[in-house]
Protein backbone atom coordinates (compact mmCIF):
# COMPACT_ATOMS: atom_id res chain seq x y z
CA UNK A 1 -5.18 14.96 5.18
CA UNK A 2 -4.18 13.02 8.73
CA UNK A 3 -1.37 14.09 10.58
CA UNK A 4 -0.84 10.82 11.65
CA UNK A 5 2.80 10.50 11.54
CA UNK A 6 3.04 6.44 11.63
CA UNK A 7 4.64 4.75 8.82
CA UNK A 8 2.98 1.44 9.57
CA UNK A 9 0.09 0.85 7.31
CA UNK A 10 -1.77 -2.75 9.20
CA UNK A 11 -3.29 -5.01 6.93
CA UNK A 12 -7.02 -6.14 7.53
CA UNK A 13 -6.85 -9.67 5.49
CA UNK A 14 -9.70 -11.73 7.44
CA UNK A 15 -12.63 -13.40 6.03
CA UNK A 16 -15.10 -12.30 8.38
CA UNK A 17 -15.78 -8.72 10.08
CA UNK A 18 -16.33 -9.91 13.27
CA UNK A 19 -11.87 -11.20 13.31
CA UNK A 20 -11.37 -8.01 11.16
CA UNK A 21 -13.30 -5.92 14.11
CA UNK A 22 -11.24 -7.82 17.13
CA UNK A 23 -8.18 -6.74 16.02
CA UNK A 24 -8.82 -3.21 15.15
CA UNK A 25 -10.07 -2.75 18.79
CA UNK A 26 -6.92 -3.54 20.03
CA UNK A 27 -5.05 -1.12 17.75
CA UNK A 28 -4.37 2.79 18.19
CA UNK A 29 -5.60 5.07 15.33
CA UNK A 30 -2.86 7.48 15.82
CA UNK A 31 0.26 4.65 15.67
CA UNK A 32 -1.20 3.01 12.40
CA UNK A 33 -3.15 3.20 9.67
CA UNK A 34 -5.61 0.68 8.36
CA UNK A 35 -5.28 -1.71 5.09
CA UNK A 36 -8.54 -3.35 3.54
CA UNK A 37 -8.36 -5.18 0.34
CA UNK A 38 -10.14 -7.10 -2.20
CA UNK A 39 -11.16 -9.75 -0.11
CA UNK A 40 -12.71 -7.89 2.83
CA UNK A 41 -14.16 -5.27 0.70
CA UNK A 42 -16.02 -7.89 -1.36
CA UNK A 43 -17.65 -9.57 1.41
CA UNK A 44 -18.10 -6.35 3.38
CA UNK A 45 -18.29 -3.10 0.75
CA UNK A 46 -17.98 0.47 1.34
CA UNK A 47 -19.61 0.44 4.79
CA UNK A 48 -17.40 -1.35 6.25
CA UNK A 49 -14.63 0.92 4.95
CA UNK A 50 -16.93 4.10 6.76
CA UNK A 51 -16.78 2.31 9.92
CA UNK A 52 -13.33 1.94 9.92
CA UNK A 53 -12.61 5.48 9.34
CA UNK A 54 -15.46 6.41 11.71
CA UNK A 55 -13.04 5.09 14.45
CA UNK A 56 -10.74 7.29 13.16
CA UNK A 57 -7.86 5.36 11.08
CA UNK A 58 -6.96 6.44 7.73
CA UNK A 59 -7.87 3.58 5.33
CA UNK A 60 -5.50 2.37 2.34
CA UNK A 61 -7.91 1.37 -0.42
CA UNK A 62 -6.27 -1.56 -1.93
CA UNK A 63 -8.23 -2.70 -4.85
CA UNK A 64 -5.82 -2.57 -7.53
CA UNK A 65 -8.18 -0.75 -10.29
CA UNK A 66 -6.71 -2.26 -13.91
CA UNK A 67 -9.33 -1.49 -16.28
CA UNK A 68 -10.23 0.96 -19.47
CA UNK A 69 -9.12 4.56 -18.55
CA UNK A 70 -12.71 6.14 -17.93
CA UNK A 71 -14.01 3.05 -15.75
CA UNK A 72 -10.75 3.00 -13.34
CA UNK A 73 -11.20 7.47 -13.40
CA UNK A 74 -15.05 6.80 -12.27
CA UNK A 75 -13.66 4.02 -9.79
CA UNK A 76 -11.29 6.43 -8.06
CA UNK A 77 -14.05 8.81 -8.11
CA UNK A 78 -16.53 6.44 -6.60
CA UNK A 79 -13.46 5.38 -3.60
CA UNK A 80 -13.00 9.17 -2.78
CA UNK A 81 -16.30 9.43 -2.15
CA UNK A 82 -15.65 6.95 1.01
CA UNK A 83 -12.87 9.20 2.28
CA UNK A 84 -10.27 7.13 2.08
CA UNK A 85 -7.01 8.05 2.36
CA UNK A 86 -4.85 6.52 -0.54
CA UNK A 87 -6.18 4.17 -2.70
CA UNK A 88 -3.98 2.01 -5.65
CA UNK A 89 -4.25 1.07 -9.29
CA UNK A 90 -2.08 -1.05 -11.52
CA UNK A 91 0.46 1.04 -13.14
CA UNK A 92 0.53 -1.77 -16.08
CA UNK A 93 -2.43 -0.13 -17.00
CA UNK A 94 -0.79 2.59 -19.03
CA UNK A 95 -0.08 6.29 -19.01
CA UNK A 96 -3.43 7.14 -20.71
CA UNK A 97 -5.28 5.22 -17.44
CA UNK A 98 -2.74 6.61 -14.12
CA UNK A 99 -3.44 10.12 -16.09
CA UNK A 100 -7.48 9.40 -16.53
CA UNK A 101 -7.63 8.32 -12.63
CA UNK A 102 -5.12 11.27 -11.47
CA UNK A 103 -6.87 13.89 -13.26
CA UNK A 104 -10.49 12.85 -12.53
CA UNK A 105 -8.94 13.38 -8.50
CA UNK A 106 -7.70 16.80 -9.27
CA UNK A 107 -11.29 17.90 -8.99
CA UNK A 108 -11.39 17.79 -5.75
CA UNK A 109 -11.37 20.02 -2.66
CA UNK A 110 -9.63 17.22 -0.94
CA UNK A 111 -8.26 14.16 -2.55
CA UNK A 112 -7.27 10.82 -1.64
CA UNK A 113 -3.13 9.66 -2.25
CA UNK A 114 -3.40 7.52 -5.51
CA UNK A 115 -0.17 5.10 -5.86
CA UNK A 116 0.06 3.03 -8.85
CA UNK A 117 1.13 -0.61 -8.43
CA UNK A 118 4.24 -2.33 -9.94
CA UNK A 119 5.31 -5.85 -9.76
CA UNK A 120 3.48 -7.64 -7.06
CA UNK A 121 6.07 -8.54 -3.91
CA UNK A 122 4.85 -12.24 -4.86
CA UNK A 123 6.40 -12.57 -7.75
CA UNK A 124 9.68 -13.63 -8.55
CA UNK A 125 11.71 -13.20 -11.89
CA UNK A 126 10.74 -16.91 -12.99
CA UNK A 127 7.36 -15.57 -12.44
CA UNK A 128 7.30 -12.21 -14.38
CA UNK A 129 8.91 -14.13 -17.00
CA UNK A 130 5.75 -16.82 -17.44
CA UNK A 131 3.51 -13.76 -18.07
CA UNK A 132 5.75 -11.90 -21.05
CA UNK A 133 7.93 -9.67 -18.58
CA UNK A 134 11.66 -9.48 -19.40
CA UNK A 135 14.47 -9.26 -16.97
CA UNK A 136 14.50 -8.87 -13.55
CA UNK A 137 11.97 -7.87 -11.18
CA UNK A 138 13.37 -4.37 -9.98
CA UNK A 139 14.21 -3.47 -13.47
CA UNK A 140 10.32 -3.84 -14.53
CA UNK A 141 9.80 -2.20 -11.35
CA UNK A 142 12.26 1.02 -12.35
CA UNK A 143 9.97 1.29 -15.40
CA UNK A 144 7.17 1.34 -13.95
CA UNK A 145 7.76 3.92 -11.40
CA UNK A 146 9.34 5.99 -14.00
CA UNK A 147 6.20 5.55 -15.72
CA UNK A 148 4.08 6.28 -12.53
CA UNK A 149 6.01 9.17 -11.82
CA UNK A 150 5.19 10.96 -15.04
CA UNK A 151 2.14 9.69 -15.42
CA UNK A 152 0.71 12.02 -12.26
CA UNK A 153 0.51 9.51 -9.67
CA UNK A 154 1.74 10.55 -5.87
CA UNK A 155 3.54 7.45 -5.41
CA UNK A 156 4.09 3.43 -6.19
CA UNK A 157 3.57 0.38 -4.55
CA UNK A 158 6.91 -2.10 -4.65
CA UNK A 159 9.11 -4.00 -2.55
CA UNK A 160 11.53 -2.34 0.02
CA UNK A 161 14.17 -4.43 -1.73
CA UNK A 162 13.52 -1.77 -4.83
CA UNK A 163 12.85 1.42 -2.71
CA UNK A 164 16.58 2.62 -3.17
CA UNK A 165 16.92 2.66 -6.88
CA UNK A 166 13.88 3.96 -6.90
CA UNK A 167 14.20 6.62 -4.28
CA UNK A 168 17.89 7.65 -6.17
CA UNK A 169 15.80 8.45 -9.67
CA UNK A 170 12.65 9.95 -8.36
CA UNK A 171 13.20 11.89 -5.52
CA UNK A 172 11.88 12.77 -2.08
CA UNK A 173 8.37 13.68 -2.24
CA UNK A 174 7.23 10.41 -4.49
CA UNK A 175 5.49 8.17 -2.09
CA UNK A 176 6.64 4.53 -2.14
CA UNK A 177 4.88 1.86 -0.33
CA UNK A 178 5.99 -1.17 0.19
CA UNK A 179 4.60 -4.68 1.20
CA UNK A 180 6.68 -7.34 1.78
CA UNK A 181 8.04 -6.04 5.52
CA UNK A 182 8.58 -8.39 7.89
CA UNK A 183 10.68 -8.14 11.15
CA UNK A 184 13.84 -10.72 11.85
CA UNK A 185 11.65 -13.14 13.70
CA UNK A 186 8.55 -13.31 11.35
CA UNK A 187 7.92 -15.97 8.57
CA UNK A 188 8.41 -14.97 4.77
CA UNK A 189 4.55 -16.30 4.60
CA UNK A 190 4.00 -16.02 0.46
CA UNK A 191 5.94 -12.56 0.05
CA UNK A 192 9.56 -13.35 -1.82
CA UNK A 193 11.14 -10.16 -1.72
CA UNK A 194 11.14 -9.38 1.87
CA UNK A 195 13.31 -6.84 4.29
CA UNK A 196 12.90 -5.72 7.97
CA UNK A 197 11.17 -2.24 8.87
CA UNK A 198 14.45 -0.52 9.76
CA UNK A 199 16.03 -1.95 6.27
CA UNK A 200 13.12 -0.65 4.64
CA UNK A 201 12.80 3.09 5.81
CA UNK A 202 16.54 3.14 5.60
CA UNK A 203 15.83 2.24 1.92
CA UNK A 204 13.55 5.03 1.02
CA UNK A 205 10.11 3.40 1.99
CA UNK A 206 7.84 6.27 3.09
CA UNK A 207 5.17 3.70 4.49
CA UNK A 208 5.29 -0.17 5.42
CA UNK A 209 2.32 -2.31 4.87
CA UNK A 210 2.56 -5.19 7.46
CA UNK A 211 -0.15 -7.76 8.18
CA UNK A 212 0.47 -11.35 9.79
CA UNK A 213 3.53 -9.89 12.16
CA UNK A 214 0.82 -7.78 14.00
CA UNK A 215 -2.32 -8.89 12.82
CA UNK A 216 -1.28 -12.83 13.91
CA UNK A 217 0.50 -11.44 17.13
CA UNK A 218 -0.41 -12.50 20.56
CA UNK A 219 -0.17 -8.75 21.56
CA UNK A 220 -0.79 -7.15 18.07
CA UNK A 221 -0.55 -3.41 19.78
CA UNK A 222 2.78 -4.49 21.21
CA UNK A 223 3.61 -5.97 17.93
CA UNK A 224 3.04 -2.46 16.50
CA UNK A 225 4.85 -0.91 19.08
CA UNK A 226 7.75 -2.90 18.34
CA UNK A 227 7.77 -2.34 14.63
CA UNK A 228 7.04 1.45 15.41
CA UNK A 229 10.04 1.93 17.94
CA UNK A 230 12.33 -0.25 15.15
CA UNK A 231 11.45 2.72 12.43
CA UNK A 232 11.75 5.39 15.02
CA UNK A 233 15.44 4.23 15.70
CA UNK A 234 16.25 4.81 12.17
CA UNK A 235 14.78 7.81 11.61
């Protein structure tokens, strides 16, 4: 595993590799790590996720595998073999798939972080409720983390604004990852549950995923920086 130290993960949402490539030449490897998700990874597929590691940044798989348990196991699988290092799946997938996928990972000498996903940061309660989801958002996303948790995964993905209820039932070492960061200044853009780096690490986030705040900055290193120092201050 890296011993990069930076709770920043960046995230690489551009339609084309050449934008993607522009601004990952301007970052640092050892203050970051690297996001790619469905988009980029269709148009671009595993090579482009070797060439990001192969300038050294750790690379967040973010395909959010949600299939049968044996096809999202052999889909892990397949992502390890890329060296990333964490990839997601969608914890609404059930215990029988998180245990398929974590088990199949086991196997190896070294293995990829695998968080499972909870209720997108997108969503809001009148949203959950459309698709058969009772309640409020954080207490589908307590469930599911409870579910995660004893299901063998090393971590969830959720908002920061659930990180402490979270943090208080699971402990220290489960990972929790959380989108939806975005400092004072920054737009909301389409997140809904939103909270500022220091808020978030203060909350129990172990890593931030942040993309238009650096990745539409003028200076997107200082940008990092900034966001960087902001954790530091809390830690």
């Amino acid at each position: 595993m890296s011993d990069n130290a930076s709770r920043v993960i960046v995230a690489l949402d551009f339609p084309d590799e050449t934008s993607a490539l522009e601004l990952v030449e301007k970052l640092d490897p050892g203050m970051c790590r690297l996001k790619v998700g469905k988009e980029m990874f269709t148009r671009l597929g595993p090579s482009f996720v070797e060439q990001l590691s192969g300038k050294g940044f750790d690379i967040f798989l973010d395909l959010k595998f949600h299939d049968i348990p044996n096809t999202v196991a052999a889909a892990c699988s397949a992502a390890a073999d890329l060296g990333v290092w964490m990839m997601n799946i969608h914890a609404s997938g059930g215990r029988r798939m998180m245990e398929a996928a974590a088990e199949r990972l086991a196997t190896r000498s070294e293995r990829p972080l695998l968080v499972a996903v909870t209720i997108l940061t997108s969503l809001s309660k009148e949203d959950i409720a459309e698709v058969g989801y009772h309640g409020e958002p954080a207490e589908n996303v307590l469930r599911l983390a409870d579910l995660s948790l004893s299901s063998g995964m090393d971590g969830v993905v959720c908002s920061p604004r659930e990180a402490s209820d979270i943090r208080g039932r699971v402990g220290n070492d489960f990972l929790l990852v959380t989108p939806g960061v975005r400092p004072l200044d920054a737009a909301a853009d389409d997140q809904r549950r939103v909270m500022t780096p220091a808020d978030a690490i203060n909350a129990g986030s172990s890593y931030l995923v942040v993309g238009r705040p650096i990745t539409a900055a003028t200076d997107p290193l200082q940008a990092l920086h900034a966001i960087n120092n902001e954790i530091l201050s809390v830690l």
